[in-house]
C-alpha atoms as a PDB file:
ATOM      1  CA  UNK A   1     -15.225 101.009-229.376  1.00  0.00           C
ATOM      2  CA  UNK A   2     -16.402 104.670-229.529  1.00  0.00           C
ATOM      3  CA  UNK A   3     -15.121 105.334-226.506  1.00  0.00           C
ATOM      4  CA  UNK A   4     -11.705 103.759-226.793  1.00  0.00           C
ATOM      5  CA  UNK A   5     -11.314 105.937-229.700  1.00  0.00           C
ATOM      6  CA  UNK A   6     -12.083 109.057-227.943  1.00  0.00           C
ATOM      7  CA  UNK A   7      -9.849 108.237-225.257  1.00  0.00           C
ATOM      8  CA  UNK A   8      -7.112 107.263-228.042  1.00  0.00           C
ATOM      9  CA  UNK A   9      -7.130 110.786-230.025  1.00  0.00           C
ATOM     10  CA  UNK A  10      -8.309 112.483-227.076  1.00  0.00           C
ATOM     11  CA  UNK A  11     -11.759 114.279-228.642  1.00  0.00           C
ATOM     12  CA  UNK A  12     -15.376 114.871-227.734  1.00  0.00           C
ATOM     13  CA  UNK A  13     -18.012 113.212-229.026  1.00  0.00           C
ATOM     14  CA  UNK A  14     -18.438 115.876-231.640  1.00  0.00           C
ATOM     15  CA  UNK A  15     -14.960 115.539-233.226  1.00  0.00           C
ATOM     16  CA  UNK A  16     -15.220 111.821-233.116  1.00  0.00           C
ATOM     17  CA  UNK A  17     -18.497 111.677-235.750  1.00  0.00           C
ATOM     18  CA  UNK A  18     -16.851 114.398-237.434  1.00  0.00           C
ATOM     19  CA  UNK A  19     -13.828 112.628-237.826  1.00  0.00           C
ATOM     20  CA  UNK A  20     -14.790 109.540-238.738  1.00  0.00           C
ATOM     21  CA  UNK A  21     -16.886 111.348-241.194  1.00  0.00           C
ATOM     22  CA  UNK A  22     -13.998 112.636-242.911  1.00  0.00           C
ATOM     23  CA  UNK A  23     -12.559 109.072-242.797  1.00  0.00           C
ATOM     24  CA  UNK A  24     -15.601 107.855-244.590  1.00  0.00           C
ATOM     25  CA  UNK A  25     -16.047 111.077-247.341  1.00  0.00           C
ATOM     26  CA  UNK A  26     -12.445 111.455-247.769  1.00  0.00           C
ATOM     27  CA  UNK A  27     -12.333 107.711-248.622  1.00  0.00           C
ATOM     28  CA  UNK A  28     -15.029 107.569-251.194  1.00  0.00           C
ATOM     29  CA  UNK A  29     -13.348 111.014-252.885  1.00  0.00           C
ATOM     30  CA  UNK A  30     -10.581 108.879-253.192  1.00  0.00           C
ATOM     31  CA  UNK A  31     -11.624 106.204-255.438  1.00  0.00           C
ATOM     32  CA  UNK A  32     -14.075 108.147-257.256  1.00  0.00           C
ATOM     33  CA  UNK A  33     -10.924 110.207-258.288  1.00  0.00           C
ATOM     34  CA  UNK A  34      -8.925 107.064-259.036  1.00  0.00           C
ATOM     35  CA  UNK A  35     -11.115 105.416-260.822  1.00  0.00           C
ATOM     36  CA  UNK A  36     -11.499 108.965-262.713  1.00  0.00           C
ATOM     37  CA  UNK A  37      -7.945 109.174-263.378  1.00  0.00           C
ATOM     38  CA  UNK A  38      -7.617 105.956-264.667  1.00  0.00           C
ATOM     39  CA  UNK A  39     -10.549 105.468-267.100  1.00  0.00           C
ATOM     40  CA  UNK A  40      -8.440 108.132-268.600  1.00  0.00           C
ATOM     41  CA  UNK A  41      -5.534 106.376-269.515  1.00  0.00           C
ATOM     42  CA  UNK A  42      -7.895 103.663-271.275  1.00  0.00           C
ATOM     43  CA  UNK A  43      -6.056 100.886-269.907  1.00  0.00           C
ATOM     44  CA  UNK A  44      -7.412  97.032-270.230  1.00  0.00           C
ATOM     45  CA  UNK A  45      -4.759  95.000-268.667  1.00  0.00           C
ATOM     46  CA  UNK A  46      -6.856  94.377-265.561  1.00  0.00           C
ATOM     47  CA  UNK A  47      -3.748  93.250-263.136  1.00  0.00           C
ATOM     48  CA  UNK A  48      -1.942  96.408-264.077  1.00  0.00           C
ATOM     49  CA  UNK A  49      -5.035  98.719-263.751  1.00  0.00           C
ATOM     50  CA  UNK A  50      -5.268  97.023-260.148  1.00  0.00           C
ATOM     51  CA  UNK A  51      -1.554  97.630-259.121  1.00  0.00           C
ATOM     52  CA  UNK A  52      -2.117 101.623-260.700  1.00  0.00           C
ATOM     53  CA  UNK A  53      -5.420 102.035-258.480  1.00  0.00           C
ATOM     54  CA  UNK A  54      -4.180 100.725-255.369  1.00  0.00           C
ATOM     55  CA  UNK A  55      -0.842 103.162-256.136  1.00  0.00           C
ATOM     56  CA  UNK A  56      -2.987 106.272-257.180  1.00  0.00           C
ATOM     57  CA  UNK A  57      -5.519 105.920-253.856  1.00  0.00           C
ATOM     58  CA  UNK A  58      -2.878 105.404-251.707  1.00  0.00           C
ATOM     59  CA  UNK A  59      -1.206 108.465-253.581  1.00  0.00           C
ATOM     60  CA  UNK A  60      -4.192 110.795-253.072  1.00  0.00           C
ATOM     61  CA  UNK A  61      -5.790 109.162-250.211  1.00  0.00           C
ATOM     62  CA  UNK A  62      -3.834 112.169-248.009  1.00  0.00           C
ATOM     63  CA  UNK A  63      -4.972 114.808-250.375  1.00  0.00           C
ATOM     64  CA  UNK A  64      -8.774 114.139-250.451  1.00  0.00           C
ATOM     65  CA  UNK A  65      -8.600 113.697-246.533  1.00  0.00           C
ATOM     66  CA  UNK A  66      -7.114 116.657-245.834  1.00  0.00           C
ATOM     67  CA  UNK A  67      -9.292 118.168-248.517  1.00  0.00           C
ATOM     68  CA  UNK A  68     -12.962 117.108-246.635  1.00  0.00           C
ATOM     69  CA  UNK A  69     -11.328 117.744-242.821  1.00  0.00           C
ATOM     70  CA  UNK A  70     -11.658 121.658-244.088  1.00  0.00           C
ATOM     71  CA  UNK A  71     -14.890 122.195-243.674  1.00  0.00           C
ATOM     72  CA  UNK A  72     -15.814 119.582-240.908  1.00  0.00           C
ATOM     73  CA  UNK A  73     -13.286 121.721-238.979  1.00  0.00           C
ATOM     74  CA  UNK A  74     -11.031 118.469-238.818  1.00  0.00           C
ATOM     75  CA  UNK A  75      -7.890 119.738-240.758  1.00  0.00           C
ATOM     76  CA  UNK A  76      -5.417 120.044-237.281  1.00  0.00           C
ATOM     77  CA  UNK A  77      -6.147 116.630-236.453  1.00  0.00           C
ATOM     78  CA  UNK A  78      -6.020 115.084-239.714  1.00  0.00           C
ATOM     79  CA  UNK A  79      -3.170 116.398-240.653  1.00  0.00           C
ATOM     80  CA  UNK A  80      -0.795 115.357-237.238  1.00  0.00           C
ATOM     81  CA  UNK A  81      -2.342 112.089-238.117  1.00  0.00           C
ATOM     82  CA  UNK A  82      -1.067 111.957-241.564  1.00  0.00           C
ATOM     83  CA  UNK A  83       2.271 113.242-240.198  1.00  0.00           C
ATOM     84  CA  UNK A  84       2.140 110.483-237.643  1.00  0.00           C
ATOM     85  CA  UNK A  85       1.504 107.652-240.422  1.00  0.00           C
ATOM     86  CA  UNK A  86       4.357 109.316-242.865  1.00  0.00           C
ATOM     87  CA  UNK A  87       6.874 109.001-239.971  1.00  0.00           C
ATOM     88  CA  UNK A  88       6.227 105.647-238.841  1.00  0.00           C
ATOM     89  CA  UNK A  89       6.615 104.244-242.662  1.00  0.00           C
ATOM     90  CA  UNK A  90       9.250 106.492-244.107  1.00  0.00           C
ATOM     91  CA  UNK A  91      12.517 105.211-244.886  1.00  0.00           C
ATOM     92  CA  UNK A  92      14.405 106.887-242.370  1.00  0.00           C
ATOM     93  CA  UNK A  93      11.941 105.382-239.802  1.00  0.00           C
ATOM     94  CA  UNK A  94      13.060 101.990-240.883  1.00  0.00           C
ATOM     95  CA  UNK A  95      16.848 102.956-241.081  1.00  0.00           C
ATOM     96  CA  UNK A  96      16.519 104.097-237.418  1.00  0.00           C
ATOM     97  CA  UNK A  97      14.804 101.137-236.316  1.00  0.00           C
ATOM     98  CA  UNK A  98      17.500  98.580-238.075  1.00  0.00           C
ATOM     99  CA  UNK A  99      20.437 100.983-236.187  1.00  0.00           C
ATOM    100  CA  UNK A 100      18.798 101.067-232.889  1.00  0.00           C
ATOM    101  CA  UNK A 101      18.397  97.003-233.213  1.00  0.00           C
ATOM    102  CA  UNK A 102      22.166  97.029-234.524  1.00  0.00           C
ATOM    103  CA  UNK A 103      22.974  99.310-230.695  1.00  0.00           C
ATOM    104  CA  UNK A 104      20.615  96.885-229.016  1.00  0.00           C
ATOM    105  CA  UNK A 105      23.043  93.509-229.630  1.00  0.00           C
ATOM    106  CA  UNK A 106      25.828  96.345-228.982  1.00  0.00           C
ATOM    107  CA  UNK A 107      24.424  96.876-225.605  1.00  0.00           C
ATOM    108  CA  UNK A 108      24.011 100.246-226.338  1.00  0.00           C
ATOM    109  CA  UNK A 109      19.973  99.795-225.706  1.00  0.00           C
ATOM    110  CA  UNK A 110      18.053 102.970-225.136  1.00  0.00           C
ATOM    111  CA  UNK A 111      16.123 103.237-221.532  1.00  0.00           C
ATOM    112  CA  UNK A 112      12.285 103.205-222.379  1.00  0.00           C
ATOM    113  CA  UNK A 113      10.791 105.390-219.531  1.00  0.00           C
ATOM    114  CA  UNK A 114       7.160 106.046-218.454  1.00  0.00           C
ATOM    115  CA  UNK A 115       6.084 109.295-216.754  1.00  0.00           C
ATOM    116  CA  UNK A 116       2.834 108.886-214.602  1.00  0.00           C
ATOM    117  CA  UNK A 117       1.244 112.417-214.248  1.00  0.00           C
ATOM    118  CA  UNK A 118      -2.097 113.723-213.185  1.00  0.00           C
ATOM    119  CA  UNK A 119      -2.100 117.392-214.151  1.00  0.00           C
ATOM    120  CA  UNK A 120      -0.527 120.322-216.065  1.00  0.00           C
ATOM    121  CA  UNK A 121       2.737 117.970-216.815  1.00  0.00           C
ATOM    122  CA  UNK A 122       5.386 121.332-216.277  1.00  0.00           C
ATOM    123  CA  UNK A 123       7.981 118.553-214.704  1.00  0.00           C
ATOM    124  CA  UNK A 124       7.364 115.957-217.219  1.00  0.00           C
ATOM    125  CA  UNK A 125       7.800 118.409-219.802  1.00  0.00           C
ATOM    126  CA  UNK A 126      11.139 119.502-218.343  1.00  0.00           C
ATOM    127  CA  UNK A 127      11.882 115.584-218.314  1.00  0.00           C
ATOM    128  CA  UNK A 128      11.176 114.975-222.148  1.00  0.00           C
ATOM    129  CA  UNK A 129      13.367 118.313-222.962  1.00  0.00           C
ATOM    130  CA  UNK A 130      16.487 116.623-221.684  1.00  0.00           C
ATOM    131  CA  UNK A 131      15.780 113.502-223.363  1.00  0.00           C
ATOM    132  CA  UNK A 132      16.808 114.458-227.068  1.00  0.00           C
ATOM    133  CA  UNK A 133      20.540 115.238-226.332  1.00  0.00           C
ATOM    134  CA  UNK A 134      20.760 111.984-224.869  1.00  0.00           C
ATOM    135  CA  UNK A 135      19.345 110.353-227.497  1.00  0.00           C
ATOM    136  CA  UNK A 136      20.910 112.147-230.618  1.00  0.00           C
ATOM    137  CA  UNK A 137      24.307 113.351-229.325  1.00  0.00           C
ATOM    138  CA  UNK A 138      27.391 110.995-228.231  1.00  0.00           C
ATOM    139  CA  UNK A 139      27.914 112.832-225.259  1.00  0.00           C
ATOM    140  CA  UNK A 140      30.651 111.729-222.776  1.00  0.00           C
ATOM    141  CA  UNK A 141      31.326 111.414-219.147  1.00  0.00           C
ATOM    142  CA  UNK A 142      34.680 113.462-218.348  1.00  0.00           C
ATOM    143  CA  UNK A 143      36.309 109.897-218.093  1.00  0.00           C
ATOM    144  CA  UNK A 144      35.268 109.588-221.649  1.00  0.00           C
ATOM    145  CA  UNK A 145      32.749 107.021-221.292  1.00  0.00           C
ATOM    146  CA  UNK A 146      29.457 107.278-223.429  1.00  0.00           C
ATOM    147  CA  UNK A 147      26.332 108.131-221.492  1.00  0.00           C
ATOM    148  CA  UNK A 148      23.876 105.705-221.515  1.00  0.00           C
ATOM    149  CA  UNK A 149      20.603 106.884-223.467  1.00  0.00           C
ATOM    150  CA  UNK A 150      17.278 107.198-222.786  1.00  0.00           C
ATOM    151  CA  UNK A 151      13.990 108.313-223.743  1.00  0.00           C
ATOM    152  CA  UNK A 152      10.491 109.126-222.695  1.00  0.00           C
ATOM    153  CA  UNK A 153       8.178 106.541-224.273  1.00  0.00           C
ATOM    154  CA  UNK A 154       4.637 106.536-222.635  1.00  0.00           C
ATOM    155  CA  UNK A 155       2.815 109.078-220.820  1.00  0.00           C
ATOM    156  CA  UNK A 156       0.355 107.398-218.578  1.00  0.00           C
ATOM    157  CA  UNK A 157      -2.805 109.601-216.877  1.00  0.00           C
ATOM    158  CA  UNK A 158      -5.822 109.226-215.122  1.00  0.00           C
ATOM    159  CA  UNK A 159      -7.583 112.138-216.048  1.00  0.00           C
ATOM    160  CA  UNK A 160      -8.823 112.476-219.379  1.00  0.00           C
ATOM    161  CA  UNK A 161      -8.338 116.164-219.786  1.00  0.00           C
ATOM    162  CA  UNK A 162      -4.804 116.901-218.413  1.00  0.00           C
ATOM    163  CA  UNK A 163      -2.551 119.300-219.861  1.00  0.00           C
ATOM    164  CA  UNK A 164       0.090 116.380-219.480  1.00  0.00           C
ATOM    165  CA  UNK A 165      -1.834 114.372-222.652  1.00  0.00           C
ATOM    166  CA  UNK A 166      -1.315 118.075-224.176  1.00  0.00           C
ATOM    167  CA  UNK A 167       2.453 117.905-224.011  1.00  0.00           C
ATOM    168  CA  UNK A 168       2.549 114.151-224.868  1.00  0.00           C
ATOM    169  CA  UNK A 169       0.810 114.915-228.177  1.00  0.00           C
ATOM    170  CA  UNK A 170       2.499 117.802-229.233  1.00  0.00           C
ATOM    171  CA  UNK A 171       5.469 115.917-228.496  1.00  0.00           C
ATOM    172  CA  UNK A 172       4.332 112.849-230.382  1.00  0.00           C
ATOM    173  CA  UNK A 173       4.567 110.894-227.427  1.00  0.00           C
ATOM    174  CA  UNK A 174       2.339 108.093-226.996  1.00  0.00           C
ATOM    175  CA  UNK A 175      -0.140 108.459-224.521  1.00  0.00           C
ATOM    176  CA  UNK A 176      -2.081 105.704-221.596  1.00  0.00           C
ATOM    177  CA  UNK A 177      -5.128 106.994-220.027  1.00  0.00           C
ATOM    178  CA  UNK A 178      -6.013 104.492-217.406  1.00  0.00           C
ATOM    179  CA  UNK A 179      -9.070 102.798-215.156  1.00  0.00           C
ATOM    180  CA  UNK A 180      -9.332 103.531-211.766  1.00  0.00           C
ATOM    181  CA  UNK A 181     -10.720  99.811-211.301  1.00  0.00           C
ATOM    182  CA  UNK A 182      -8.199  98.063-213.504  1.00  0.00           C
ATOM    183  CA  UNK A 183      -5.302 100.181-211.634  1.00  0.00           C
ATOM    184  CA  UNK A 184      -6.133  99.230-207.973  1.00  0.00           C
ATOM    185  CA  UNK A 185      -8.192  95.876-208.689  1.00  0.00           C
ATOM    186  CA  UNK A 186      -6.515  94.475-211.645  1.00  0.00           C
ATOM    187  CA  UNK A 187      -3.341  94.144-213.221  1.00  0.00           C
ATOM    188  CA  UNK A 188      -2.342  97.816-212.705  1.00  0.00           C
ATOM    189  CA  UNK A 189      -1.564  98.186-216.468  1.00  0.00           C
ATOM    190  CA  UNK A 190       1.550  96.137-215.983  1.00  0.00           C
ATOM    191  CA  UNK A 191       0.847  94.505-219.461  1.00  0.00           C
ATOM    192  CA  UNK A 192       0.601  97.486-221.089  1.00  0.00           C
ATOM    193  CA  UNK A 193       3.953  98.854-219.597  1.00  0.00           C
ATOM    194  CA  UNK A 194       5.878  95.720-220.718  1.00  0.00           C
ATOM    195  CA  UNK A 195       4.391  96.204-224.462  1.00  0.00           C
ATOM    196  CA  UNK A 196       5.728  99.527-224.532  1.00  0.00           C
ATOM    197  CA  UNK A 197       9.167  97.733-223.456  1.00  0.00           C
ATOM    198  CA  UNK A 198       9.129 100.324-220.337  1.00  0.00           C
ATOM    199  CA  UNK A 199      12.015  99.835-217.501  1.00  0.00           C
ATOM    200  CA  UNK A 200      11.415 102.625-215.676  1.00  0.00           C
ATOM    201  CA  UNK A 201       8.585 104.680-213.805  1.00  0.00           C
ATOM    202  CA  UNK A 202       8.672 108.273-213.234  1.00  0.00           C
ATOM    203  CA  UNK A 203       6.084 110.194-211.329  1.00  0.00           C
ATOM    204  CA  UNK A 204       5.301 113.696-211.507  1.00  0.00           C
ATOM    205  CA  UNK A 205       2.897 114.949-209.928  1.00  0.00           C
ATOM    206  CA  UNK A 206       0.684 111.618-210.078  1.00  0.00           C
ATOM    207  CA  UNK A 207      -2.033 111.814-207.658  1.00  0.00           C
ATOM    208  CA  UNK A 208      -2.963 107.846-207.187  1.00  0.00           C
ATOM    209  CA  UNK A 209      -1.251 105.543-204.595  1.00  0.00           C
ATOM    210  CA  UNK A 210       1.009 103.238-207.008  1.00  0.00           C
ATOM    211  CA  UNK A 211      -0.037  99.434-205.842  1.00  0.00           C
ATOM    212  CA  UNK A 212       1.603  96.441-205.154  1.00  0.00           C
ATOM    213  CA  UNK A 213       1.569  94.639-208.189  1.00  0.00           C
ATOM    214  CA  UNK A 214       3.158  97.795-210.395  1.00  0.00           C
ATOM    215  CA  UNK A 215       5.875  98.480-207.208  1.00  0.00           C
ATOM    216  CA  UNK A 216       6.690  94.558-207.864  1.00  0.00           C
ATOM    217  CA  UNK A 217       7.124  94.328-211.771  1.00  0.00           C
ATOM    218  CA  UNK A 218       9.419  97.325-211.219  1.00  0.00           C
ATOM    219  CA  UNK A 219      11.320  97.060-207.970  1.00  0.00           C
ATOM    220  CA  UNK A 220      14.021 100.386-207.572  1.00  0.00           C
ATOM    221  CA  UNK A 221      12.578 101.397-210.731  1.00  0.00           C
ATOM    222  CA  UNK A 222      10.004 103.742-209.686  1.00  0.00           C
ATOM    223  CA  UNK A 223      10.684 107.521-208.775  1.00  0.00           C
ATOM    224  CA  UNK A 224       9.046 110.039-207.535  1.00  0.00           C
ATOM    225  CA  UNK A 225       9.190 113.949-206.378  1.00  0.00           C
ATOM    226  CA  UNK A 226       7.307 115.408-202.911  1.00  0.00           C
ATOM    227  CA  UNK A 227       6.917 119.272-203.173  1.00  0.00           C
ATOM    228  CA  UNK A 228       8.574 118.748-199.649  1.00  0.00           C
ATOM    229  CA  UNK A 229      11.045 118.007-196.954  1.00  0.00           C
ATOM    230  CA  UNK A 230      10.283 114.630-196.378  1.00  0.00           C
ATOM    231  CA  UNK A 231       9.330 113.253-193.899  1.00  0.00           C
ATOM    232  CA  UNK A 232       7.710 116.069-192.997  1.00  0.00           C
ATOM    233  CA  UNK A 233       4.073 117.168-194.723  1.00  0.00           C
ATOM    234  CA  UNK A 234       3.871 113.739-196.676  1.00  0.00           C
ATOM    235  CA  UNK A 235       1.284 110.839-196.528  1.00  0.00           C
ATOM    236  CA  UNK A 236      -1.927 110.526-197.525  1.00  0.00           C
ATOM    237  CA  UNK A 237      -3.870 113.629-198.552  1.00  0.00           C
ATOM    238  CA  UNK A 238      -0.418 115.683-198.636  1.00  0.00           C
ATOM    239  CA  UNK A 239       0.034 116.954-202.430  1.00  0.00           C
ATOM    240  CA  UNK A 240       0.013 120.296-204.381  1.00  0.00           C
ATOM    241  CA  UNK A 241      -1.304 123.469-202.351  1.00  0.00           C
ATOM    242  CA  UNK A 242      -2.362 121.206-199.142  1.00  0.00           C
ATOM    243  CA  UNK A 243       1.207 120.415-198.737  1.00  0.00           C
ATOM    244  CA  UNK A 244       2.547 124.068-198.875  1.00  0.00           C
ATOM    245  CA  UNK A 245      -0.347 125.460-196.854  1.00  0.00           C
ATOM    246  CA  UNK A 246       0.405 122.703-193.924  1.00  0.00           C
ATOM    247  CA  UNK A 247       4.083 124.138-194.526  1.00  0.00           C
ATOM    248  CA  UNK A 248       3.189 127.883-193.988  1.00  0.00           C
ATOM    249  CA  UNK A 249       0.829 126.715-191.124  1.00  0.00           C
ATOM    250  CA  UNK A 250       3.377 125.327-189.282  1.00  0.00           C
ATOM    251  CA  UNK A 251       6.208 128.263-189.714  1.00  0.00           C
ATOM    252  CA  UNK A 252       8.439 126.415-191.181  1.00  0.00           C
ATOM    253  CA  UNK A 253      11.047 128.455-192.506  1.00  0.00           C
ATOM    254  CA  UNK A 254      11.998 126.389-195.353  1.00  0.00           C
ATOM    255  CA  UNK A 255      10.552 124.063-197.740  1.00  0.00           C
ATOM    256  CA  UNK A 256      11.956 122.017-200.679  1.00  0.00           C
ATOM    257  CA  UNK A 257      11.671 118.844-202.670  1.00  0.00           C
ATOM    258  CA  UNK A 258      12.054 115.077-201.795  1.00  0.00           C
ATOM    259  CA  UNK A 259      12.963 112.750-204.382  1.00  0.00           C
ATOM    260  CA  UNK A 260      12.683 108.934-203.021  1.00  0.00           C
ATOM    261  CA  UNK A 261      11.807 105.564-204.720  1.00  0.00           C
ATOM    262  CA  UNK A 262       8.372 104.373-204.107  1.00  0.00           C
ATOM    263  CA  UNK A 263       7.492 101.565-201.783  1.00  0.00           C
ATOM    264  CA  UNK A 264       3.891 100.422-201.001  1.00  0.00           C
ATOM    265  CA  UNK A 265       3.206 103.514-198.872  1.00  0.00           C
ATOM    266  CA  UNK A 266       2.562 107.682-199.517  1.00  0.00           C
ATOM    267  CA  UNK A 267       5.831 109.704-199.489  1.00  0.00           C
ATOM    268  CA  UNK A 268       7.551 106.980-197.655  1.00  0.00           C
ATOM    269  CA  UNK A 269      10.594 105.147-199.784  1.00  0.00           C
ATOM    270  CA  UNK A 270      14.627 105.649-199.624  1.00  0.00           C
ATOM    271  CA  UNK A 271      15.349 109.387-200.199  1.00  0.00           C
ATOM    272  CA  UNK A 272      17.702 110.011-203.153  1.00  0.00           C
ATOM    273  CA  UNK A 273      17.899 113.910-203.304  1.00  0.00           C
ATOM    274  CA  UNK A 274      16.642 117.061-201.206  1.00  0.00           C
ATOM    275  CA  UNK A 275      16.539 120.521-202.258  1.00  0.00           C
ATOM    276  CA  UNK A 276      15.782 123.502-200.109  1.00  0.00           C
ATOM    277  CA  UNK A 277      14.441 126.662-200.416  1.00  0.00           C
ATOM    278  CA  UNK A 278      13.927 129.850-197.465  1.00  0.00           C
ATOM    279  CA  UNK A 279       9.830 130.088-196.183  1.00  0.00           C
ATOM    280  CA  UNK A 280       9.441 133.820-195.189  1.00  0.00           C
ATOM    281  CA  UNK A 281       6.500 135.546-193.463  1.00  0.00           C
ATOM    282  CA  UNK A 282       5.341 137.047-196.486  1.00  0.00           C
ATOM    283  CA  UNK A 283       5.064 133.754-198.096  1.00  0.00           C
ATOM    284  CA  UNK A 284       1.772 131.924-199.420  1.00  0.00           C
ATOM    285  CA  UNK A 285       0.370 128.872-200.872  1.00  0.00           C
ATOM    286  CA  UNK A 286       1.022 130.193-204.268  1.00  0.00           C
ATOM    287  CA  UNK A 287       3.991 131.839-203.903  1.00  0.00           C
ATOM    288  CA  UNK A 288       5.829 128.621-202.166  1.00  0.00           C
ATOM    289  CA  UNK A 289       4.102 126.735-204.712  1.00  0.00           C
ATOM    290  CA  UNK A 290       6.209 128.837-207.344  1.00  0.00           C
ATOM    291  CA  UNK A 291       9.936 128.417-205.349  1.00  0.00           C
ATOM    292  CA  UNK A 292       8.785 124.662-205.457  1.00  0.00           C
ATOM    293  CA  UNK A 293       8.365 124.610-209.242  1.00  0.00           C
ATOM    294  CA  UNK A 294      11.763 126.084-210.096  1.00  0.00           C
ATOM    295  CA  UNK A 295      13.562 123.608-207.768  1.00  0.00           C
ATOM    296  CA  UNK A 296      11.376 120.801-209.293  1.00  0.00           C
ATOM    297  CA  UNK A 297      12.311 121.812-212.898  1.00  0.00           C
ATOM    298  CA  UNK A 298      15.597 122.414-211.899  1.00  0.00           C
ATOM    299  CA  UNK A 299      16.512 118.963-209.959  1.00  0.00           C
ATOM    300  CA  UNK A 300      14.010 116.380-211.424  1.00  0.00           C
ATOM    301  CA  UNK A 301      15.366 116.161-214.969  1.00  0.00           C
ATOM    302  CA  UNK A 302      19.003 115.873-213.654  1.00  0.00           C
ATOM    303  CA  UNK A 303      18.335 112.971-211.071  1.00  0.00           C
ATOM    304  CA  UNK A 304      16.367 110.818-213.677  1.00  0.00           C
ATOM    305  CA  UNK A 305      19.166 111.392-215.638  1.00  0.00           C
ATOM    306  CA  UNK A 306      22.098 110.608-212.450  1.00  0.00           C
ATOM    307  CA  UNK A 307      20.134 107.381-211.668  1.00  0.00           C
ATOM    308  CA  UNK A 308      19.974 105.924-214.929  1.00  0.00           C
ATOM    309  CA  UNK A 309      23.315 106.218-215.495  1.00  0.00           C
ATOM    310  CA  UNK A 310      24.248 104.506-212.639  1.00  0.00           C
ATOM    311  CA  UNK A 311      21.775 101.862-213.507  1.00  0.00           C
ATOM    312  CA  UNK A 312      18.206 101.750-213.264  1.00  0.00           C
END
């Protein structure tokens, strides 16, 4: 349980009994005080007195929370959490839910995509900026069609302290951090895609070999980028610095990205889109590395989006 938990809001063991500290003083502050505020008002009609307590703690239940997380050093977390619980049952939240199920039987449904990442997350950060304008804008083709919309709706890791979790949670994003074990040897988290409704797979910079069972709940649905020129310098053991090192070893004199759908091995399904860049002799790992990043930032976002136009 404790661990799930840390793995859900993404803290040490520290935070966690700190936090859940807070949960526990910050509740008990709260009905002290509402019990306070109400033997003030002197009323006896017990049902009523009831329906006022339940109103008042839920009233001040933020307050006295947010109040205790001070000096337990909790207040940041506590107070994206509240943020998180006033969003989810505001009004608008509900009006936005009833429209998108009104677009839904309109056939105007919005693309649920997962990006898979193991590291910093730069590209799927890139990725979730271009998702808004599709989602809040009625932009058009130049025939005047609509675009179709999508958005970014689970960010799925295997390491527990990747910047990618970083970017998910500033950008409110849920977040999957998955087992090794349960990825290769059980049901590969296919479950948990289909409860977050997800119809395609995008991976960026995802270090694990994606197995069979994932590849065959989404056939042509998953994507990824190779920092180069497939098929050259791909496979097993070929990612990040190896790849552009092997590049540089070699003389190539250029490099690029590969995007391709995934099949059941490394770096090897249908290309959809290569982008080059010059290798010179002054050239190293880390300065590759850097041309690589501005074609990946570049290209990624505007492939996702090309494909799922066309239909995912």
């Amino acid at each position: 349980m404790l661990k799930k938990l840390k793995a859900r809001w993404k803290v040490n063991s520290i935070n966690l009994v700190l936090i859940i500290a807070t949960f526990a003083l910050g509740g008990s502050l709260c009905g002290y005080t509402g019990r306070k505020i109400l033997l003030l008002t002197g009323l006896e009609n017990e049902a009523l007195w009831i329906v006022l307590y339940l109103l008042l703690i839920t009233l001040l239940w933020p307050v006295c929370v947010l109040l205790i997380s001070l000096p337990l050093g909790q207040f940041a977390f506590f107070k994206k959490y509240i943020l998180k619980i006033r969003r989810r049952i505001s009004p608008l939240a509900a009006v936005k839910g009833a429209d998108l199920g009104e677009k839904k039987n309109n056939n105007d449904q919005v693309t649920q995509i997962a990006i898979f990442a193991s590291g910093a997350g730069s590209n799927a950060e890139k990725i979730i900026q271009t998702c808004p304008g599709f989602l809040h804008n009625e932009k058009k083709t130049e025939e005047g069609t609509a675009l179709k919309k999508y958005t970014v709706a689970l960010i799925v890791c295997n390491k527990p302290g990747a910047g990618v979790l970083k970017i998910a949670d500033n950008a409110g994003i849920p977040t999957l951090l998955i087992d090794k074990d349960r990825f290769f040897n059980g049901d590969s988290y296919v479950a948990e895609l289909q409860k977050h409704k997800i119809e395609f797979i995008v991976l960026a910079g995802f270090l694990w070999k994606i197995p069979e069972p994932l590849i065959q709940a989404f056939p042509k649905k998953i994507i990824n980028i190779h920092p180069a020129l497939l098929p050259k310098f791909g496979g097993l053991g070929m990612y990040g610095h190896k790849v552009h090192e092997a590049v540089i070893a070699a003389k190539e004199t250029e490099s690029g990205i590969s995007i391709h759908y995934v099949d059941e091995l490394y770096d090897h399904g249908a290309l959809i889109f290569q982008a080059k860049c010059p290798v010179d002799f002054r050239d190293t790992a880390e300065t590759l590395a850097q041309k690589i990043h501005l074609l990946e930032h570049a290209h990624y976002p505007k492939v996702i989006a090309g494909i799922l136009q066309n239909g995912c």
